[in-house]
PDB file of N, CA and C in Angstrom:
ATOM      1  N   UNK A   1      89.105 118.331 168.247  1.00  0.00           N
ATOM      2  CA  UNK A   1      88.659 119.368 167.348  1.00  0.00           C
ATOM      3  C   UNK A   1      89.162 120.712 167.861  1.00  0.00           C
ATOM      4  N   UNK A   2      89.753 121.455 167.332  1.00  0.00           N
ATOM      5  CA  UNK A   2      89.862 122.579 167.394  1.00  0.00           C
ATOM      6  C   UNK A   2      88.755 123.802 167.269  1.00  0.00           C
ATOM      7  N   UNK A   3      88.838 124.727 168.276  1.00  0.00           N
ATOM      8  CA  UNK A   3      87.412 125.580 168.592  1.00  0.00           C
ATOM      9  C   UNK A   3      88.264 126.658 168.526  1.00  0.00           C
ATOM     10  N   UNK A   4      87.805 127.754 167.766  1.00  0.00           N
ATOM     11  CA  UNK A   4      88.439 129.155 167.636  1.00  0.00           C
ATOM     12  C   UNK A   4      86.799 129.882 167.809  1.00  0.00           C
ATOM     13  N   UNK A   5      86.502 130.853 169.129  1.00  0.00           N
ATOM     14  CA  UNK A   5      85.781 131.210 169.262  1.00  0.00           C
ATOM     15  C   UNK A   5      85.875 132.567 169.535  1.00  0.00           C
ATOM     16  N   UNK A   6      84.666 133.495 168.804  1.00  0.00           N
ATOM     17  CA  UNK A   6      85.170 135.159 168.286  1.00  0.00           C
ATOM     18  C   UNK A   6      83.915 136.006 169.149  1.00  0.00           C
ATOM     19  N   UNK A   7      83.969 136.746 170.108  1.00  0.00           N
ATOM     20  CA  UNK A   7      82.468 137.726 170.398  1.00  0.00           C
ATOM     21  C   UNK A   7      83.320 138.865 169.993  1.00  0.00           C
ATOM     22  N   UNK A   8      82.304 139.386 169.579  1.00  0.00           N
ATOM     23  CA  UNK A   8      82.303 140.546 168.522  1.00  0.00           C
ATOM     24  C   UNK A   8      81.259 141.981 169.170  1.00  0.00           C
ATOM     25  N   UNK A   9      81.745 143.064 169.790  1.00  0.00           N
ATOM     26  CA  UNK A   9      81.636 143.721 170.721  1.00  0.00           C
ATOM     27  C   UNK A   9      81.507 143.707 171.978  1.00  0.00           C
ATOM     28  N   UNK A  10      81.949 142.515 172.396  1.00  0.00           N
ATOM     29  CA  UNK A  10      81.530 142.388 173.838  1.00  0.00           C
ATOM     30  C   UNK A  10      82.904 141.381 174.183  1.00  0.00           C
ATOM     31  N   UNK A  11      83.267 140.732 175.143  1.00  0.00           N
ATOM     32  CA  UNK A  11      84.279 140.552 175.825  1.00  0.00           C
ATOM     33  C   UNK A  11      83.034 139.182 176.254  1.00  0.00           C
ATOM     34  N   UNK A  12      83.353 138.058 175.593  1.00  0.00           N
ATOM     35  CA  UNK A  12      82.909 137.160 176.503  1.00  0.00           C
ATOM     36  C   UNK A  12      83.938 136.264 177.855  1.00  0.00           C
ATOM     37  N   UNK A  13      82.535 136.221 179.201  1.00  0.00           N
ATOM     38  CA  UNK A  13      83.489 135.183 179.953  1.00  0.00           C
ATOM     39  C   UNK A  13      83.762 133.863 180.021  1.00  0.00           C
ATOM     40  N   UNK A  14      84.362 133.637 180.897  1.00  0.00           N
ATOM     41  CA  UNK A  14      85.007 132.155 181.149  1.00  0.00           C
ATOM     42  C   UNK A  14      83.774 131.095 180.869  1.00  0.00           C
ATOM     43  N   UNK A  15      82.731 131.545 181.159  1.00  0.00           N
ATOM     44  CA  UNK A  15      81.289 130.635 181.771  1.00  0.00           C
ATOM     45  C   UNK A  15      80.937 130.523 180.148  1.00  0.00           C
ATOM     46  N   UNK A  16      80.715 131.177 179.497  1.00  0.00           N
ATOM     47  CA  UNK A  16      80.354 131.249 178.448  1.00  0.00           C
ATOM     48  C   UNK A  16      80.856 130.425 177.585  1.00  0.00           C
ATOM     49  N   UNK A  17      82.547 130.446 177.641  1.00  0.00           N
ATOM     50  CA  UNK A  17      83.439 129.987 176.738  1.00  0.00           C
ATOM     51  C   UNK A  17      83.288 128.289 176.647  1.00  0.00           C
ATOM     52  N   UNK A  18      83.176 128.278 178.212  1.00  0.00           N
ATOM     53  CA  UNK A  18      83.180 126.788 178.677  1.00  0.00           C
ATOM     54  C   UNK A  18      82.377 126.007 178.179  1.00  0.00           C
ATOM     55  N   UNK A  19      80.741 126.710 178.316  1.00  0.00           N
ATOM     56  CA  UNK A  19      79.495 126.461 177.525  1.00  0.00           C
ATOM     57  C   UNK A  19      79.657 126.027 176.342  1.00  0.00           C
ATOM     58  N   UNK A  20      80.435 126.959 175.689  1.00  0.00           N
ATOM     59  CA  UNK A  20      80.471 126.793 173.982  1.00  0.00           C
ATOM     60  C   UNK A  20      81.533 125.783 173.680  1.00  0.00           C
ATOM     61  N   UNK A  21      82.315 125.808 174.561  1.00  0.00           N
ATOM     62  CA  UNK A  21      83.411 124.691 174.211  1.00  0.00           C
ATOM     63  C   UNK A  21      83.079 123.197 175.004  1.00  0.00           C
ATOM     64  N   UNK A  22      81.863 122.745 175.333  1.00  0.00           N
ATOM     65  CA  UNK A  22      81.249 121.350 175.867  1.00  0.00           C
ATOM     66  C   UNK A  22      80.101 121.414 174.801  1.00  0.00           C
ATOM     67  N   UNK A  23      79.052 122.251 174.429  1.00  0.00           N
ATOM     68  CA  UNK A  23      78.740 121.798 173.555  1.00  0.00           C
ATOM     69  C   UNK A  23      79.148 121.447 171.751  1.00  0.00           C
ATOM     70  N   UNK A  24      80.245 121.625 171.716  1.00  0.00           N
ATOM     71  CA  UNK A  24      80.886 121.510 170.544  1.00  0.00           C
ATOM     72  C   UNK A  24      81.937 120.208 170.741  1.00  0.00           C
ATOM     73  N   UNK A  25      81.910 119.844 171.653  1.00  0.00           N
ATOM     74  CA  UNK A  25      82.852 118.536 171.962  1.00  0.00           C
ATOM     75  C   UNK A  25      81.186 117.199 171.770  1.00  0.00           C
ATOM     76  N   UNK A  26      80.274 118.111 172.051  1.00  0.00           N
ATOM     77  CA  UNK A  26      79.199 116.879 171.929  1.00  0.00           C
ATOM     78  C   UNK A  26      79.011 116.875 170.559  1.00  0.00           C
ATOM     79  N   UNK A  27      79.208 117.643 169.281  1.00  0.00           N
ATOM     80  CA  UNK A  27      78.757 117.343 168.095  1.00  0.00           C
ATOM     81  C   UNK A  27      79.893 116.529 167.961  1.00  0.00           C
ATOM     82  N   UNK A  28      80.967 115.764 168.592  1.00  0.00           N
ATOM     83  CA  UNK A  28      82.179 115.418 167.457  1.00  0.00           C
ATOM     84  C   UNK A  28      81.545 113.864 167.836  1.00  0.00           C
ATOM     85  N   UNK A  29      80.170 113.271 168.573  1.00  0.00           N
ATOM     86  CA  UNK A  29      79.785 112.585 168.675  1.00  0.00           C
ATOM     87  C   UNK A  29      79.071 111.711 167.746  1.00  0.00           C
ATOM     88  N   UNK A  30      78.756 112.748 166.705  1.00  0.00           N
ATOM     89  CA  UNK A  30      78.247 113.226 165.643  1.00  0.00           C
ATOM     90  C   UNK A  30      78.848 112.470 164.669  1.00  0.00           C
ATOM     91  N   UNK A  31      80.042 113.198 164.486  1.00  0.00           N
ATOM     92  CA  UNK A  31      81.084 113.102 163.208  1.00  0.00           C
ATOM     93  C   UNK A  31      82.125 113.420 163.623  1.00  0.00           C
ATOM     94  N   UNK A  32      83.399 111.893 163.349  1.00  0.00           N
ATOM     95  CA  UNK A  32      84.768 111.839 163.676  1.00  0.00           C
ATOM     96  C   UNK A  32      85.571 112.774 162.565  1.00  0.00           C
ATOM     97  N   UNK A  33      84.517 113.067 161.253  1.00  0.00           N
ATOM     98  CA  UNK A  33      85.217 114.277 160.199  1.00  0.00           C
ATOM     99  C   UNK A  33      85.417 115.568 160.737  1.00  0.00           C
ATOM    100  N   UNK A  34      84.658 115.829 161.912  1.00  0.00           N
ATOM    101  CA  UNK A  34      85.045 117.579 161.834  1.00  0.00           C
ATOM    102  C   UNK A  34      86.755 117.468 162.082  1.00  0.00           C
ATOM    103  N   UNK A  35      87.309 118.515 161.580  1.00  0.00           N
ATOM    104  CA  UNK A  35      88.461 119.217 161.902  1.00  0.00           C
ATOM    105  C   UNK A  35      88.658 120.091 162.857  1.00  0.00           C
ATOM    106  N   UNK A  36      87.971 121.142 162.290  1.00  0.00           N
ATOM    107  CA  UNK A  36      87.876 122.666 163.232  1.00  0.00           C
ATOM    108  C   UNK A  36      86.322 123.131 163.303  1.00  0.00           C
ATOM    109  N   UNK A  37      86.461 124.137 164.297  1.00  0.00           N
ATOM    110  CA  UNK A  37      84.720 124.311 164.310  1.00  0.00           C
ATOM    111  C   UNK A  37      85.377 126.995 164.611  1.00  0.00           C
ATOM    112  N   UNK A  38      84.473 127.086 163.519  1.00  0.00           N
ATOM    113  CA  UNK A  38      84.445 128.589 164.366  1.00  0.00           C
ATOM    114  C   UNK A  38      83.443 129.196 164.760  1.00  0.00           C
ATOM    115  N   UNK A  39      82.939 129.911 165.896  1.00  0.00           N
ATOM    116  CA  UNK A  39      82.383 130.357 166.721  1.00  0.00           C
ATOM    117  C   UNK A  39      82.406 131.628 166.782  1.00  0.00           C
ATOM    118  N   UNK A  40      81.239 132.431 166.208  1.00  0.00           N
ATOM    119  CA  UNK A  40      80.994 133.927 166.237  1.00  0.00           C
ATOM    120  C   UNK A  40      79.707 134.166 166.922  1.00  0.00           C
ATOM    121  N   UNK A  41      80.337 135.074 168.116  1.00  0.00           N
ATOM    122  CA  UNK A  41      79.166 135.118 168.974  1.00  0.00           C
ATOM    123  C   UNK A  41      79.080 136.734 168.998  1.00  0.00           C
ATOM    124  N   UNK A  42      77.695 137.224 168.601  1.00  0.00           N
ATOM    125  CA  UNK A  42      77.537 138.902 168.518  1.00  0.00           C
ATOM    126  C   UNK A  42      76.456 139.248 169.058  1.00  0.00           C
ATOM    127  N   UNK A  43      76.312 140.673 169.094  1.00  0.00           N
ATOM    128  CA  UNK A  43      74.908 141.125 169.683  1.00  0.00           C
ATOM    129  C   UNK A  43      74.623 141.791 168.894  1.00  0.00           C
ATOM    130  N   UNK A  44      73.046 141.551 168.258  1.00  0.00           N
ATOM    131  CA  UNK A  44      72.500 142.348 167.168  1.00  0.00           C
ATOM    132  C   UNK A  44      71.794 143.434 167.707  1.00  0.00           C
ATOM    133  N   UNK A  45      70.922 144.028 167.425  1.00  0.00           N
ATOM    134  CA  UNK A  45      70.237 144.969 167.339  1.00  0.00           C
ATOM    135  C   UNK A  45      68.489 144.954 167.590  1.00  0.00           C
ATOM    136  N   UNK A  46      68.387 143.784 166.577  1.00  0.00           N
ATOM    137  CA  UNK A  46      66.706 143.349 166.694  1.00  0.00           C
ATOM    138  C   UNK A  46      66.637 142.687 168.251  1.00  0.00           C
ATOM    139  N   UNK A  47      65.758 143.298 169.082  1.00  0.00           N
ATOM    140  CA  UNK A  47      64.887 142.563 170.243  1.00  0.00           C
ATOM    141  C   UNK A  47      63.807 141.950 169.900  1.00  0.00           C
ATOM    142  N   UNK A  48      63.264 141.752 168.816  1.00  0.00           N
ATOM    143  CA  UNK A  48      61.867 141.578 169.087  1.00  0.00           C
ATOM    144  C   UNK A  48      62.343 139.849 169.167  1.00  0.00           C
ATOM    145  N   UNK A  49      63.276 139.707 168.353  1.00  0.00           N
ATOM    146  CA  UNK A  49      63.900 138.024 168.139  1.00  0.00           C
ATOM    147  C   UNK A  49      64.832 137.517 168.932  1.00  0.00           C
ATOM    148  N   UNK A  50      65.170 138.564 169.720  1.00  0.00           N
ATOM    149  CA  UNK A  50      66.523 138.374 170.529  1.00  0.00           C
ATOM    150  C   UNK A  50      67.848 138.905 169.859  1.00  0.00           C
ATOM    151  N   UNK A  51      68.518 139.409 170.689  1.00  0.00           N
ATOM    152  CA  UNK A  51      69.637 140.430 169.860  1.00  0.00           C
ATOM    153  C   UNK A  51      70.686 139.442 170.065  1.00  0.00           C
ATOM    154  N   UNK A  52      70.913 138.114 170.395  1.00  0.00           N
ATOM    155  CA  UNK A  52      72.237 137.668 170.792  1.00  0.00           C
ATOM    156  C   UNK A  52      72.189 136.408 169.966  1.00  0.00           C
ATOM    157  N   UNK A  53      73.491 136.473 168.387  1.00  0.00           N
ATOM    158  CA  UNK A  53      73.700 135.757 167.292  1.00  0.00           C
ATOM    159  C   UNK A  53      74.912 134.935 167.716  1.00  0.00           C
ATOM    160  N   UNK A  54      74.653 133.580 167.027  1.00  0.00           N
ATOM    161  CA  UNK A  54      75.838 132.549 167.766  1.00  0.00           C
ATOM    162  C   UNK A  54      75.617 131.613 165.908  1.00  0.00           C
ATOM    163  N   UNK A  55      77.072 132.038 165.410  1.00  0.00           N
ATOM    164  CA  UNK A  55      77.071 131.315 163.834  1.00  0.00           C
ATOM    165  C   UNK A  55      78.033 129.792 164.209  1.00  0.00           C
ATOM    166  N   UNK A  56      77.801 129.014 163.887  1.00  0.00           N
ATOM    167  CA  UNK A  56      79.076 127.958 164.191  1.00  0.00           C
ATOM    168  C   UNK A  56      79.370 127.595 162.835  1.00  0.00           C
ATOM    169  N   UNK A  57      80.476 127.525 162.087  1.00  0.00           N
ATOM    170  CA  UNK A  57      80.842 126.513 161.065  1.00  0.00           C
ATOM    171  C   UNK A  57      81.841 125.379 161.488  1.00  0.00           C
ATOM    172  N   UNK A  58      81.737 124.352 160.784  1.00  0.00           N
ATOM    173  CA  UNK A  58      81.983 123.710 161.160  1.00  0.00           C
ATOM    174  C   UNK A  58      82.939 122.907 159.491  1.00  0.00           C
ATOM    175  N   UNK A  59      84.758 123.014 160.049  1.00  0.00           N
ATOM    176  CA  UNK A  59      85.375 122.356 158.855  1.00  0.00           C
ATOM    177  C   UNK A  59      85.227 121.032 158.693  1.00  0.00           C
ATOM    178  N   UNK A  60      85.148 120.346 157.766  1.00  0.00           N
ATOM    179  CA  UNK A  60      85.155 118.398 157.605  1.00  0.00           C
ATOM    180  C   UNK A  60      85.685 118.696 156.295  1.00  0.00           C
ATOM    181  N   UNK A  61      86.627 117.773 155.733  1.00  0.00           N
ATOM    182  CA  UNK A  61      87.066 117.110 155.144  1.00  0.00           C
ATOM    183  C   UNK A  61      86.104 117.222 153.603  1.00  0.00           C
ATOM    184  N   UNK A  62      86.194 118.368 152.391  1.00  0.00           N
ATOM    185  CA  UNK A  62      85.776 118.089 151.314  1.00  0.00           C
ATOM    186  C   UNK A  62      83.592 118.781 151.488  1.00  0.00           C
ATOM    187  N   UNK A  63      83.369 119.195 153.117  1.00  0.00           N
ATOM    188  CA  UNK A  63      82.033 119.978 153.367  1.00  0.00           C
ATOM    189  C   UNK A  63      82.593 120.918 154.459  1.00  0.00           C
ATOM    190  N   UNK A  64      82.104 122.067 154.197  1.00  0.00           N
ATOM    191  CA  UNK A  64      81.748 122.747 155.119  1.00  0.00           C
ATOM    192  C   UNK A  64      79.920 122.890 156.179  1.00  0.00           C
ATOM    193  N   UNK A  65      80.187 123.139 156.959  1.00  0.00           N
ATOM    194  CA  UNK A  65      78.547 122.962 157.677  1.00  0.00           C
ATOM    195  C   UNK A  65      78.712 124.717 158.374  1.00  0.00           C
ATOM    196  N   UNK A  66      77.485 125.623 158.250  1.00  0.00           N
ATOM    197  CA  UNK A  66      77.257 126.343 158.935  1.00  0.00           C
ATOM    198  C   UNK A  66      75.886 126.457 159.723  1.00  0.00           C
ATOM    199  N   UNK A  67      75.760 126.453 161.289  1.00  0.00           N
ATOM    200  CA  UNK A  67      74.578 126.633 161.931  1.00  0.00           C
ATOM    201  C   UNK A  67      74.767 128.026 162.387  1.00  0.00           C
ATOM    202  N   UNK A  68      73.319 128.322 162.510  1.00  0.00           N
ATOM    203  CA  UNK A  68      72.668 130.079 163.060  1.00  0.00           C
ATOM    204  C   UNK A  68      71.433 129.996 164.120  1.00  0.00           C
ATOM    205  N   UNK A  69      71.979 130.448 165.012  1.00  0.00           N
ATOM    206  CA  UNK A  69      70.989 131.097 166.021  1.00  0.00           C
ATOM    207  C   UNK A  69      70.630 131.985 166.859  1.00  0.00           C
ATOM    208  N   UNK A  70      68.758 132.542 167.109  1.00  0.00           N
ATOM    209  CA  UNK A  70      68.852 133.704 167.247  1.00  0.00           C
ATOM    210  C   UNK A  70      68.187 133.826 168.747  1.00  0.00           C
ATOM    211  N   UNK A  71      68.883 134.489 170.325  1.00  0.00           N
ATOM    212  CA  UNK A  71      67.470 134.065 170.750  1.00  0.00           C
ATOM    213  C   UNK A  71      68.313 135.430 171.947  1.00  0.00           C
ATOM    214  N   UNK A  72      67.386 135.028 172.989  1.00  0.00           N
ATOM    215  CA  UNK A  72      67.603 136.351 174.016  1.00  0.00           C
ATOM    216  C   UNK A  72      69.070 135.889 174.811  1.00  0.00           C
ATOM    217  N   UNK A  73      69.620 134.740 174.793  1.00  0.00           N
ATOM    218  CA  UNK A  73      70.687 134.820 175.395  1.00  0.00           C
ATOM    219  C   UNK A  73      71.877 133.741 174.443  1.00  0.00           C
ATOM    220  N   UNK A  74      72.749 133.800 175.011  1.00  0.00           N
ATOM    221  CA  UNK A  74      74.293 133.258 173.995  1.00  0.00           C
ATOM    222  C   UNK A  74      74.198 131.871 173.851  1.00  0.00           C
ATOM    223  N   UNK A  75      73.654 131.182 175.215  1.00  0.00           N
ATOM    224  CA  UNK A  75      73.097 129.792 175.480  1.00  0.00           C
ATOM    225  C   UNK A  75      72.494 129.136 174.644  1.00  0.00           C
ATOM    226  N   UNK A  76      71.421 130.110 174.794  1.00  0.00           N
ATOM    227  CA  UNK A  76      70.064 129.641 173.840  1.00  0.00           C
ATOM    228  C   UNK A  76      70.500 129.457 172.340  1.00  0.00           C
ATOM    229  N   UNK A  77      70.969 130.667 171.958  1.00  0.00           N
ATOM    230  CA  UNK A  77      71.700 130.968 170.438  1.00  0.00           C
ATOM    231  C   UNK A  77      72.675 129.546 170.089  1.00  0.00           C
ATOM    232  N   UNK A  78      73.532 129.360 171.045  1.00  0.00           N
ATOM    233  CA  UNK A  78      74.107 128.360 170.674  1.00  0.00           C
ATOM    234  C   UNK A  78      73.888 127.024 170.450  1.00  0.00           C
ATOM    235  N   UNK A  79      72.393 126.393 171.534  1.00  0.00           N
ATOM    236  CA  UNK A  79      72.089 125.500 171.455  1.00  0.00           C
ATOM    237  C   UNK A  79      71.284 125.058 170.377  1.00  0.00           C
ATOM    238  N   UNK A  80      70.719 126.686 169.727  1.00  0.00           N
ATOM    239  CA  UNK A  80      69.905 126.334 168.596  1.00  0.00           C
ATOM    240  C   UNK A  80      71.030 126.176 167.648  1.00  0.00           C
ATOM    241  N   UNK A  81      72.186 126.750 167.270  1.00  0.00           N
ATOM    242  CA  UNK A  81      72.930 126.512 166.018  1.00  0.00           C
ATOM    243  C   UNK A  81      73.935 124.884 165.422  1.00  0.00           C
ATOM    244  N   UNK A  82      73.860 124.419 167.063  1.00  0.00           N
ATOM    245  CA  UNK A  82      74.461 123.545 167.447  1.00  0.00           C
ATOM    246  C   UNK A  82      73.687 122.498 166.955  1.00  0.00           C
ATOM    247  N   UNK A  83      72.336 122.497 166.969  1.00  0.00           N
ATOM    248  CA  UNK A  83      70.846 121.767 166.862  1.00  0.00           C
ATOM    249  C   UNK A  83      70.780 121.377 165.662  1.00  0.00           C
ATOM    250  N   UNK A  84      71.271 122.351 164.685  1.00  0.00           N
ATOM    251  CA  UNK A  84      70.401 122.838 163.703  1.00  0.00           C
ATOM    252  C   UNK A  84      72.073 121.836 162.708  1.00  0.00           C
ATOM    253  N   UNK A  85      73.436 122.312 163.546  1.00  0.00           N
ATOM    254  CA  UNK A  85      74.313 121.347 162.497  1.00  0.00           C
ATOM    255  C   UNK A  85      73.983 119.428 163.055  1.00  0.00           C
ATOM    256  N   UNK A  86      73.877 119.469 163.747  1.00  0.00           N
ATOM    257  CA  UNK A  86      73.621 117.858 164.716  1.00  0.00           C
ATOM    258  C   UNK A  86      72.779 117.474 163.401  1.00  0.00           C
ATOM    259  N   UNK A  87      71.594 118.416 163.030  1.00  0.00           N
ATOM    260  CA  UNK A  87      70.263 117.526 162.210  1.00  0.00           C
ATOM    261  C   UNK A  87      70.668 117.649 160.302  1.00  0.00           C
ATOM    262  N   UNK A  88      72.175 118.711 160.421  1.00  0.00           N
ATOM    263  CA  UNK A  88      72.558 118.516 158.976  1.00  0.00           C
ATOM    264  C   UNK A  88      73.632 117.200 158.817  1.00  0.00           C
ATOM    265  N   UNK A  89      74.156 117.003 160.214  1.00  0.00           N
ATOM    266  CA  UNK A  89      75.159 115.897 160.083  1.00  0.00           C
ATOM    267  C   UNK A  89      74.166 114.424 159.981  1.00  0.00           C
ATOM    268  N   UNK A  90      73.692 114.244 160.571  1.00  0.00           N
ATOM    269  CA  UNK A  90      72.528 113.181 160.996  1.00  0.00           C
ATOM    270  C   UNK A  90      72.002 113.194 158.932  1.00  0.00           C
ATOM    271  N   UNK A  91      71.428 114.189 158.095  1.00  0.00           N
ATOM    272  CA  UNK A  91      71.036 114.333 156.910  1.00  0.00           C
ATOM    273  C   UNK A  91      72.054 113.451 156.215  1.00  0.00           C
ATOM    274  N   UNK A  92      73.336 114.125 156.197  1.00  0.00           N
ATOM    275  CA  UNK A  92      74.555 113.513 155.183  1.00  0.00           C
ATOM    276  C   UNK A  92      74.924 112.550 155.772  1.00  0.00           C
ATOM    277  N   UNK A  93      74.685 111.955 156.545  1.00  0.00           N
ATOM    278  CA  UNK A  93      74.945 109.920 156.635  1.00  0.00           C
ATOM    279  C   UNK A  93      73.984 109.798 156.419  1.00  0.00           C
ATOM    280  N   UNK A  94      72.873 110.057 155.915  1.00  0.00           N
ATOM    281  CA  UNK A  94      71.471 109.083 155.736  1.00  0.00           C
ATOM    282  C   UNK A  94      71.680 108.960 154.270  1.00  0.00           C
ATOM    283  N   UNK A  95      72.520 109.760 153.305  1.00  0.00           N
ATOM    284  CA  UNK A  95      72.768 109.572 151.914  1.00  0.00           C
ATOM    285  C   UNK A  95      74.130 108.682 151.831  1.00  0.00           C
TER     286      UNK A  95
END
């Protein structure tokens, strides 16, 4: 799968990248359809929710999938968006 991953005011590092690029090798566990996956990682504004946004879409073949998450660090953000496509892929094989 191809991972094109974007932070958006900030300069992410190596540690980070790595992060985001192992958990996105675990959704293809998922589904042999993904193609490409993109990765927008930003820092918002709101604290009260956590200012650090992690969007993943995810290309397949005839669907697109987008996950969102919001939390105090890039980790967290990601593991929730990551979560959140795992339980839409898991949905569309049950139909």
């Amino acid at each position: 799968m191809n991972v094109q991953i974007q932070s958006v005011k900030f300069d992410a590092d190596s540690r980070l990248i790595e992060f985001v690029e192992a958990k996105m090798a675990k959704l293809e566990k998922f589904s042999e359809r993904i193609v490409s996956a993109d990765v927008i990682l930003k820092v918002d504004k709101d604290h009260e929710k956590g200012n650090k946004v992690a969007t993943v879409t995810l290309y397949m073949p005839g669907e697109d999938m987008v996950g969102k998450g919001r939390a105090r660090s890039f980790e967290e953000a990601v593991d929730e968006s990551v979560e959140e496509l795992r339980r839409q892929i898991e949905k569309r094989k049950d139909r």
